[in-house]
C-alpha atoms as a PDB file:
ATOM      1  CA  UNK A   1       0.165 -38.134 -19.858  1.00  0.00           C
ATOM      2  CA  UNK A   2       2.765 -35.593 -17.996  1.00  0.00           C
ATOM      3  CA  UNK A   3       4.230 -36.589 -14.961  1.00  0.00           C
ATOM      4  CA  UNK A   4       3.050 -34.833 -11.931  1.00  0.00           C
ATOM      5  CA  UNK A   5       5.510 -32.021 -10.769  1.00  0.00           C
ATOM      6  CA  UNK A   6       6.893 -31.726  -7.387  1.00  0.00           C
ATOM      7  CA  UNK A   7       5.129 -28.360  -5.529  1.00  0.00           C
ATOM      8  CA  UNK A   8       7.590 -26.186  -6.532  1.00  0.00           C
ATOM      9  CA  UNK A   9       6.531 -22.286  -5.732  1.00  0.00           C
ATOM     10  CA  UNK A  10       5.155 -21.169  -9.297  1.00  0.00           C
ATOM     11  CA  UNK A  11       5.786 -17.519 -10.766  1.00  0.00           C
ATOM     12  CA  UNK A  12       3.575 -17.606 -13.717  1.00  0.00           C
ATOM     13  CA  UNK A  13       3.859 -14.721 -16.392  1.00  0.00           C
ATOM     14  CA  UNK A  14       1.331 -13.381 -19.150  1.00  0.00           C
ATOM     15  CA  UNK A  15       2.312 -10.737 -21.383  1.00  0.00           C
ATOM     16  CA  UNK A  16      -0.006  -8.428 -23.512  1.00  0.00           C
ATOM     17  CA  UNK A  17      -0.315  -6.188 -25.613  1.00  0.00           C
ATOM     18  CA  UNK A  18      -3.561  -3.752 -25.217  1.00  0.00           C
ATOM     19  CA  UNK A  19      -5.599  -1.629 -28.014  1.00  0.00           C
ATOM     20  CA  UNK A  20      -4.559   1.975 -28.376  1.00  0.00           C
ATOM     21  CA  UNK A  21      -6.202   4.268 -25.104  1.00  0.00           C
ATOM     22  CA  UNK A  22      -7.435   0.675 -23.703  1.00  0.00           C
ATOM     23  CA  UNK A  23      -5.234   1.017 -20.385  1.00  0.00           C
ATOM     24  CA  UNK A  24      -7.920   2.674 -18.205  1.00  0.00           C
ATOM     25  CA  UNK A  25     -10.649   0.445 -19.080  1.00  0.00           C
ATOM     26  CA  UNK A  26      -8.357  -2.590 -18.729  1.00  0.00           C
ATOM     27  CA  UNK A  27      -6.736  -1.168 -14.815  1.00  0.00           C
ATOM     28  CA  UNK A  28     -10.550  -0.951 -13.803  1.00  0.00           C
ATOM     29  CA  UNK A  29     -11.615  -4.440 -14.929  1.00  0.00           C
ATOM     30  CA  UNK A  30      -8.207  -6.081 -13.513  1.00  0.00           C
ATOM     31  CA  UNK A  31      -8.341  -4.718 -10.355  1.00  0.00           C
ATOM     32  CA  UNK A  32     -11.762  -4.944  -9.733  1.00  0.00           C
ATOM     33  CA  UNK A  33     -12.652  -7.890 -11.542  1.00  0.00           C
ATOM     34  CA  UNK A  34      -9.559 -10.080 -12.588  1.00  0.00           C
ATOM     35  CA  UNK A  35      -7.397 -10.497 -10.005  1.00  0.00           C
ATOM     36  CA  UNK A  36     -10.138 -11.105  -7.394  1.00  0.00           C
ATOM     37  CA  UNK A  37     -11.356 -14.213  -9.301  1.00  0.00           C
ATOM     38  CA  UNK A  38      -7.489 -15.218  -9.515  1.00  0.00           C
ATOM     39  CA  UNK A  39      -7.174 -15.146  -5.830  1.00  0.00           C
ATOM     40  CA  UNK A  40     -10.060 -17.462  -5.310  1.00  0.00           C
ATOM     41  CA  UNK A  41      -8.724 -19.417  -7.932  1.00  0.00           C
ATOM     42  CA  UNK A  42      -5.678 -20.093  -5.857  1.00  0.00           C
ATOM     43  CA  UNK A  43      -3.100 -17.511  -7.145  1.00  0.00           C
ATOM     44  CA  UNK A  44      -1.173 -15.793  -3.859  1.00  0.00           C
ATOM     45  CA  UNK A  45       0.135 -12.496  -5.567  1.00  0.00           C
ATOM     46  CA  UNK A  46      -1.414 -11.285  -8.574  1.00  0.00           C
ATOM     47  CA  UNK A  47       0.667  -8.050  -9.938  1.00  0.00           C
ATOM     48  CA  UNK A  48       0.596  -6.273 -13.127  1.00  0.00           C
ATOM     49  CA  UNK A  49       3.129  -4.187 -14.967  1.00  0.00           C
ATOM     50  CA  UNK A  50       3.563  -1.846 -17.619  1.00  0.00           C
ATOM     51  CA  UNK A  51       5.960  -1.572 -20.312  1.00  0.00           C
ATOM     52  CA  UNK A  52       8.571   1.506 -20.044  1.00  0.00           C
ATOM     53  CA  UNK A  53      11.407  -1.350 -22.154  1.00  0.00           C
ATOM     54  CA  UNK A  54      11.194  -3.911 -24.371  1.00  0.00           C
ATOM     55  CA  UNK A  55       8.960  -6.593 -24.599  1.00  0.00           C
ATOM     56  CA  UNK A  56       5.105  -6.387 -24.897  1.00  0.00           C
ATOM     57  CA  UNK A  57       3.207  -3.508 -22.998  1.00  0.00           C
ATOM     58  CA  UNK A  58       1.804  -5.178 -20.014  1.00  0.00           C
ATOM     59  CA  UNK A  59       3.366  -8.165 -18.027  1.00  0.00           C
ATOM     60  CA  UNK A  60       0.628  -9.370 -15.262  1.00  0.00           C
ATOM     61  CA  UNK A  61       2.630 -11.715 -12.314  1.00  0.00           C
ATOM     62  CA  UNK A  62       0.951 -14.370 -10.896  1.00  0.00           C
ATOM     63  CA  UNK A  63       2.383 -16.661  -7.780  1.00  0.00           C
ATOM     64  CA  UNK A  64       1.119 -20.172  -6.661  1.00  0.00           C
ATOM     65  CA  UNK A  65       2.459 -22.544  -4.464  1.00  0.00           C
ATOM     66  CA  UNK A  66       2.798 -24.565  -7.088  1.00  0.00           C
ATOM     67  CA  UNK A  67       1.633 -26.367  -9.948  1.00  0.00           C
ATOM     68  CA  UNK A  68      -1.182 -27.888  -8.497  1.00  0.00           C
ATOM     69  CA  UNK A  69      -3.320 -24.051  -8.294  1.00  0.00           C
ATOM     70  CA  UNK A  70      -3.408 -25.170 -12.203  1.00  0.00           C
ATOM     71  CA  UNK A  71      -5.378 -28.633 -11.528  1.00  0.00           C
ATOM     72  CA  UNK A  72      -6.962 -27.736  -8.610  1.00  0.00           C
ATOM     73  CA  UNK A  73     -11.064 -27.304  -8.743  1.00  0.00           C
ATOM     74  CA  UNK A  74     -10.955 -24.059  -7.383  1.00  0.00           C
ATOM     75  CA  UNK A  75      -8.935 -22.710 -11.062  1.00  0.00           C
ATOM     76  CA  UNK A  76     -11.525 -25.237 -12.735  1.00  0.00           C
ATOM     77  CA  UNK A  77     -14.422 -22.639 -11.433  1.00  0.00           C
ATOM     78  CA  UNK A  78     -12.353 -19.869 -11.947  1.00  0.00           C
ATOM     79  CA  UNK A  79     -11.767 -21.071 -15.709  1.00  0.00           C
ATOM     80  CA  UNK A  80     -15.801 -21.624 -16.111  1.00  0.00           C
ATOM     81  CA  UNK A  81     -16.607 -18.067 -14.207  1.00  0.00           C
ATOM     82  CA  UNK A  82     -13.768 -16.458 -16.754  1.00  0.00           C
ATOM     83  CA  UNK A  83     -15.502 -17.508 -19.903  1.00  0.00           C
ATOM     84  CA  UNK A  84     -18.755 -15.964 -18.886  1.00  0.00           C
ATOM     85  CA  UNK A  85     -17.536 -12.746 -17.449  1.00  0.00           C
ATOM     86  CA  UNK A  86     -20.085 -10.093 -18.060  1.00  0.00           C
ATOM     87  CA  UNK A  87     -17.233  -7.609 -17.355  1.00  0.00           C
ATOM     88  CA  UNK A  88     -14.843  -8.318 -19.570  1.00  0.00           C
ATOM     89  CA  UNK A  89     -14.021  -5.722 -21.434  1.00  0.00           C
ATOM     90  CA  UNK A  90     -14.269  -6.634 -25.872  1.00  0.00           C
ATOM     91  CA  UNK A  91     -10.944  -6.295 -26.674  1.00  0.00           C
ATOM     92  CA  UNK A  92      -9.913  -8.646 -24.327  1.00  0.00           C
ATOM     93  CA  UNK A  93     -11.777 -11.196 -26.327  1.00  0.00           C
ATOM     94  CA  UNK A  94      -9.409 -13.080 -28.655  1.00  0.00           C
ATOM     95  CA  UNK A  95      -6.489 -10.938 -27.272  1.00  0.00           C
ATOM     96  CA  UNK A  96      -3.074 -12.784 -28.361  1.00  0.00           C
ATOM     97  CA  UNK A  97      -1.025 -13.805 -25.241  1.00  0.00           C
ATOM     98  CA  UNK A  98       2.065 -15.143 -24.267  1.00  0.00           C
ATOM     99  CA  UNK A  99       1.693 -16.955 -21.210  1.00  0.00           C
ATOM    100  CA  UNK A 100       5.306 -18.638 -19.569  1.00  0.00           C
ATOM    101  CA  UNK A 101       4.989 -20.464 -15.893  1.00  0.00           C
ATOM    102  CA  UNK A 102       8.496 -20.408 -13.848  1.00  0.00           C
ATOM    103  CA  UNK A 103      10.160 -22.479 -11.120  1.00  0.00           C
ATOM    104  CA  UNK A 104      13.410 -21.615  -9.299  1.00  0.00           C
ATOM    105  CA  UNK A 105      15.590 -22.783  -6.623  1.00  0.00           C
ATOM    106  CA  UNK A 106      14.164 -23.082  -3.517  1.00  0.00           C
ATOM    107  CA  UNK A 107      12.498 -19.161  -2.206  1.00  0.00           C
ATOM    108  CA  UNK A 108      13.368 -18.039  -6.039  1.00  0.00           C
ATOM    109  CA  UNK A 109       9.655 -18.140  -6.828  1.00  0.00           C
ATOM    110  CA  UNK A 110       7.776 -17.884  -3.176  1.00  0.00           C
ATOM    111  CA  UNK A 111       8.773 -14.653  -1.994  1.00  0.00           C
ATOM    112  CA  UNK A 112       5.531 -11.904  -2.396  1.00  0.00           C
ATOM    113  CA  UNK A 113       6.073 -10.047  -5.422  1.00  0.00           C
ATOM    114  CA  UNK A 114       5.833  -6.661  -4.540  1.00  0.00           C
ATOM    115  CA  UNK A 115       7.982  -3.713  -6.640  1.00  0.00           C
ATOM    116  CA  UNK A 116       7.498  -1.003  -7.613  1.00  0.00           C
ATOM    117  CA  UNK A 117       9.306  -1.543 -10.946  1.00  0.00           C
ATOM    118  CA  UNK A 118      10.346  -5.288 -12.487  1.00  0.00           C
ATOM    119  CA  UNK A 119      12.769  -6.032 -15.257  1.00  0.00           C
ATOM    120  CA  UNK A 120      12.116  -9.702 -16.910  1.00  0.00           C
ATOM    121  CA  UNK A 121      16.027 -10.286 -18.368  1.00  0.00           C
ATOM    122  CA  UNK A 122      15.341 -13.832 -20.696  1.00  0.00           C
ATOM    123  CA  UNK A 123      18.312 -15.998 -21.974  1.00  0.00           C
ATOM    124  CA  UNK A 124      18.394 -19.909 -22.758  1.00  0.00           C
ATOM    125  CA  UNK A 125      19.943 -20.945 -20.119  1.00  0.00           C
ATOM    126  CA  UNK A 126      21.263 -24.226 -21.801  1.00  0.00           C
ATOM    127  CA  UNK A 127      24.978 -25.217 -21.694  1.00  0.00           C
ATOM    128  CA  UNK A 128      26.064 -23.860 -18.052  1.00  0.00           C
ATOM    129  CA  UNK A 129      24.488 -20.322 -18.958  1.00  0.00           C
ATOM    130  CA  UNK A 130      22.076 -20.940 -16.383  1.00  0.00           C
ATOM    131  CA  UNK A 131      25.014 -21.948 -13.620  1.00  0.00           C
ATOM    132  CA  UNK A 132      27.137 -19.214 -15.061  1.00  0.00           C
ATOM    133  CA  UNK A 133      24.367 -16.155 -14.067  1.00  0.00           C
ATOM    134  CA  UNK A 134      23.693 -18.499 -10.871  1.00  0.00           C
ATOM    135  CA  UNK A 135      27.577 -18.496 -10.065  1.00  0.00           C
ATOM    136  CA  UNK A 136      27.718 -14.472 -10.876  1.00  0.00           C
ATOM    137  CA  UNK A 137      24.589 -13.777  -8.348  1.00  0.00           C
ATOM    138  CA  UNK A 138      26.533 -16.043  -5.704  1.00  0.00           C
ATOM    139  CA  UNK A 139      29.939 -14.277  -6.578  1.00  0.00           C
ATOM    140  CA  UNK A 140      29.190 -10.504  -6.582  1.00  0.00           C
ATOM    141  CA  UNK A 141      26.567 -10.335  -8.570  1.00  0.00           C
ATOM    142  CA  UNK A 142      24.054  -9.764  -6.140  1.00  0.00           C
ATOM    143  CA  UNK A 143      25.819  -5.876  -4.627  1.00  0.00           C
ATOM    144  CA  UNK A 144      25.956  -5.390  -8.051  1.00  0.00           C
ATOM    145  CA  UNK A 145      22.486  -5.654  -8.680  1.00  0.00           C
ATOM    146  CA  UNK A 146      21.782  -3.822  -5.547  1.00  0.00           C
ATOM    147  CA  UNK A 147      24.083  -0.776  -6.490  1.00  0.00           C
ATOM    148  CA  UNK A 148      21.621  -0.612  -9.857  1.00  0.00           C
ATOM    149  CA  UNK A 149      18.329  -0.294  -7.723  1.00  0.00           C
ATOM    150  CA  UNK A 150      17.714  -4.133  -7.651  1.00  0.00           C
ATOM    151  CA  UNK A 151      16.293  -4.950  -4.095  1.00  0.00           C
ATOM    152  CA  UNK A 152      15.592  -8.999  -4.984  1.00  0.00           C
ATOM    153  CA  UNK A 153      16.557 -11.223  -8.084  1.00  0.00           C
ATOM    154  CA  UNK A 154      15.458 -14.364  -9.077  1.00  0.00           C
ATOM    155  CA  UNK A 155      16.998 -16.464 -11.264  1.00  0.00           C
ATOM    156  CA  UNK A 156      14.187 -19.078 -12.575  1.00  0.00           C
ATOM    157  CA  UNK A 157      13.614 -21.442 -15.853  1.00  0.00           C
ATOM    158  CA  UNK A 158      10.383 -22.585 -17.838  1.00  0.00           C
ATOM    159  CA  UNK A 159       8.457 -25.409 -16.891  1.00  0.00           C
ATOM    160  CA  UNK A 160       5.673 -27.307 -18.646  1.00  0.00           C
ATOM    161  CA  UNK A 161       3.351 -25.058 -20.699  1.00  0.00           C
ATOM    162  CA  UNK A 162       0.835 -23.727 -19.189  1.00  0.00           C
ATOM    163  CA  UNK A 163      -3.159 -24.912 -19.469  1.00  0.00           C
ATOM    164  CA  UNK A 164      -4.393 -21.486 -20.556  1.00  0.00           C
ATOM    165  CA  UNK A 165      -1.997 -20.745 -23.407  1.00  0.00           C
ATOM    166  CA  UNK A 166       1.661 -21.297 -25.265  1.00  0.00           C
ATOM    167  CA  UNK A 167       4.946 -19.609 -24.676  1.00  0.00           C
ATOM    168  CA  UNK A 168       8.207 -19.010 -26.961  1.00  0.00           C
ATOM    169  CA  UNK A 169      10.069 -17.349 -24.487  1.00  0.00           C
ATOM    170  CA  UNK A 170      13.832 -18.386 -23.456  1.00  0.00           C
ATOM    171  CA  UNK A 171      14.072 -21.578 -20.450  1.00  0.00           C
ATOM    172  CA  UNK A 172      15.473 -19.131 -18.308  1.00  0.00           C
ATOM    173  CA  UNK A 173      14.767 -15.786 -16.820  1.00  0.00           C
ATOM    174  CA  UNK A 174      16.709 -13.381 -14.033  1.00  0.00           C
ATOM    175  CA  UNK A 175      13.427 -10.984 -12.235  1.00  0.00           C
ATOM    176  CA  UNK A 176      14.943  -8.170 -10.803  1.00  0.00           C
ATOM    177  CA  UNK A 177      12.716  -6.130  -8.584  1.00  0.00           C
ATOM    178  CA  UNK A 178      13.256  -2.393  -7.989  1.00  0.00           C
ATOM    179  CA  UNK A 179      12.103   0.977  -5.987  1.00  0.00           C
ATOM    180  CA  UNK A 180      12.682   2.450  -9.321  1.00  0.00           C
ATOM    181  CA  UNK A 181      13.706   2.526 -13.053  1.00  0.00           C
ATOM    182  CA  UNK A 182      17.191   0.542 -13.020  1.00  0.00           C
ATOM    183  CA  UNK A 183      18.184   1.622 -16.658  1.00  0.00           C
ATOM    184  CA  UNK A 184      18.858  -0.536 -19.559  1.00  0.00           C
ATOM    185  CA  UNK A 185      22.839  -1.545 -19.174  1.00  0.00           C
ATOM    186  CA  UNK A 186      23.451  -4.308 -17.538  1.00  0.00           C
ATOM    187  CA  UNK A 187      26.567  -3.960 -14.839  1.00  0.00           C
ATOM    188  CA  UNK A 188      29.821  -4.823 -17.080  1.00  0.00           C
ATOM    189  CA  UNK A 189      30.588  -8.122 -15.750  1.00  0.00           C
ATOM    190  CA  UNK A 190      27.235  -9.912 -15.880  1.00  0.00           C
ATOM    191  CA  UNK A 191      27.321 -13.006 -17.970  1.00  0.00           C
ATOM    192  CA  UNK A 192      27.581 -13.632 -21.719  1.00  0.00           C
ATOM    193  CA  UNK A 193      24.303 -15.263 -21.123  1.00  0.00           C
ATOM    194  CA  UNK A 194      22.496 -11.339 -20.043  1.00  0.00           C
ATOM    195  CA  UNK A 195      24.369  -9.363 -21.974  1.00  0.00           C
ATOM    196  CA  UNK A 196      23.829 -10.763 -25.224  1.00  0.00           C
ATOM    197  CA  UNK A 197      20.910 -12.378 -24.980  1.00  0.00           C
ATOM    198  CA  UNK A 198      17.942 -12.032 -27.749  1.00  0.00           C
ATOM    199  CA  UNK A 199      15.766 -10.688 -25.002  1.00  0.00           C
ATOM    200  CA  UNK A 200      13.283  -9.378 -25.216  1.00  0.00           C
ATOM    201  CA  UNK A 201      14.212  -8.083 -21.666  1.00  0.00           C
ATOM    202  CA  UNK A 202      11.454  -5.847 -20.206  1.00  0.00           C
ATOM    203  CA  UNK A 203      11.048  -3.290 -17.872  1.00  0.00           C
ATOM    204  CA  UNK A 204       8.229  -1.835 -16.550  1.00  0.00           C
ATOM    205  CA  UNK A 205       6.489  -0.243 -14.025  1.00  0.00           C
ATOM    206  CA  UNK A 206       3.522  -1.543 -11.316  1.00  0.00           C
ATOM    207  CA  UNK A 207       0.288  -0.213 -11.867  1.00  0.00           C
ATOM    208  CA  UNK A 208      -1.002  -0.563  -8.632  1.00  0.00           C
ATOM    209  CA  UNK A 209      -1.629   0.812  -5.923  1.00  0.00           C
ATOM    210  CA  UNK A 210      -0.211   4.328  -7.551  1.00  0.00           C
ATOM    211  CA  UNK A 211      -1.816   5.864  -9.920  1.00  0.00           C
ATOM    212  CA  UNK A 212      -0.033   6.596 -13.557  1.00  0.00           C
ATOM    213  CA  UNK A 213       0.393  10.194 -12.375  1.00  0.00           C
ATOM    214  CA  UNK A 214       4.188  12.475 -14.180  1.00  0.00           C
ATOM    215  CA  UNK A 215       4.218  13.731 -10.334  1.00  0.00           C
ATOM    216  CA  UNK A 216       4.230  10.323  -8.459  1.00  0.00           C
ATOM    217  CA  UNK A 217       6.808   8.867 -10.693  1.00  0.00           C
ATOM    218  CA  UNK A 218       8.934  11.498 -10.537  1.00  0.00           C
ATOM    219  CA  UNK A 219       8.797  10.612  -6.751  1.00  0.00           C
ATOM    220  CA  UNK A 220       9.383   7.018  -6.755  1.00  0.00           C
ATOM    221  CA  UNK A 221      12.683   7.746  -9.492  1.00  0.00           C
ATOM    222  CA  UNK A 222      14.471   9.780  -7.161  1.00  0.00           C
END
């Protein structure tokens, strides 16, 4: 049996890919179904994202305050309700997933999620890469970041699997949130660890609460 974790604030990530002209049906059902049955589950800040870079189309953020939202009874009934949703939309149903829950240092994870735009950057962050990035936020990196349209990062790493699905993703991850589309380079001295990671590093932009509309994100680039 696993050890219990410490309640560490959870950012938990699930990544899909949707059918071809599916995105309406599936904005309807998540807003409207979804991510009210997460709340009462125990989730704080359910988010969703889609693809403009890398990765797979849509990246949906969840936040708990920790692992316990997973074992609690509340995400037990949530689980049960889930399974018989009358709502949920068919090509949902057998939908491959990756699903990767994060930790970080202490306010990494806890802060509401709340861009307008999020890039995922993911690295293994074994054999001081993860101190290395940590050192570069701490040592510049940070204005940096901010001079590329990056209002928060958070440096975080995998933790046990999660109990609705698997993950192959890096142990580590730098979230960058954003007002708008930061681009794809990376400022030229970010870590070895960033720049040449295998990635996939995604960025994307929220769905909610504005609408998909040329106009509106022409808006929100400038």
């Amino acid at each position: 049996m696993a050890e219990p974790l410490a309640e560490v604030p959870l950012l938990y990530v699930v990544e899909i890919d949707l059918p071809e002209g599916a995105l309406a049906t599936f904005c309807d059902w998540y807003a409207n179904v979804h991510a009210p049955h997460l709340y009462e589950a125990g989730f704080s800040t359910c988010t969703s994202y889609r693809a403009v870079r890398g990765g797979l189309g849509i990246v949906d953020v969840y936040q708990a305050p920790g692992w316990s939202v997973f074992e609690s009874a509340s995400f037990a009934r949530y689980r049960r309700v889930a399974a018989a949703d009358p709502h949920l939309p068919a090509f949902m149903v057998g939908l491959p997933s990756i699903r990767t829950p994060y930790v970080g240092a202490p306010r990494a994870a806890d802060e509401p999620l709340a861009a307008d735009w999020l890039t995922v950057l993911r690295f293994d962050g074994a054999g001081g890469a993860l101190q290395a990035v940590a050192d570069w936020l701490a040592d510049g990196g940070q204005p940096l970041l901010a001079e590329w349209g990056v209002g928060r990062a958070r440096l975080l790493t995998r933790t046990r699997p999660a109990p609705t699905g698997s993950s192959d993703r890096p142990s580590a991850a730098l979230v960058l949130e954003s007002s708008r589309d930061p681009g794809a380079a990376l400022p030229g001295d970010a870590p070895a660890a960033l720049r040449h990671a295998p990635g996939p590093h995604f960025t994307g932009r929220r769905l909610y609460p504005w609408p998909d509309d040329p106009a509106l994100l022409a808006g929100r680039n400038r």
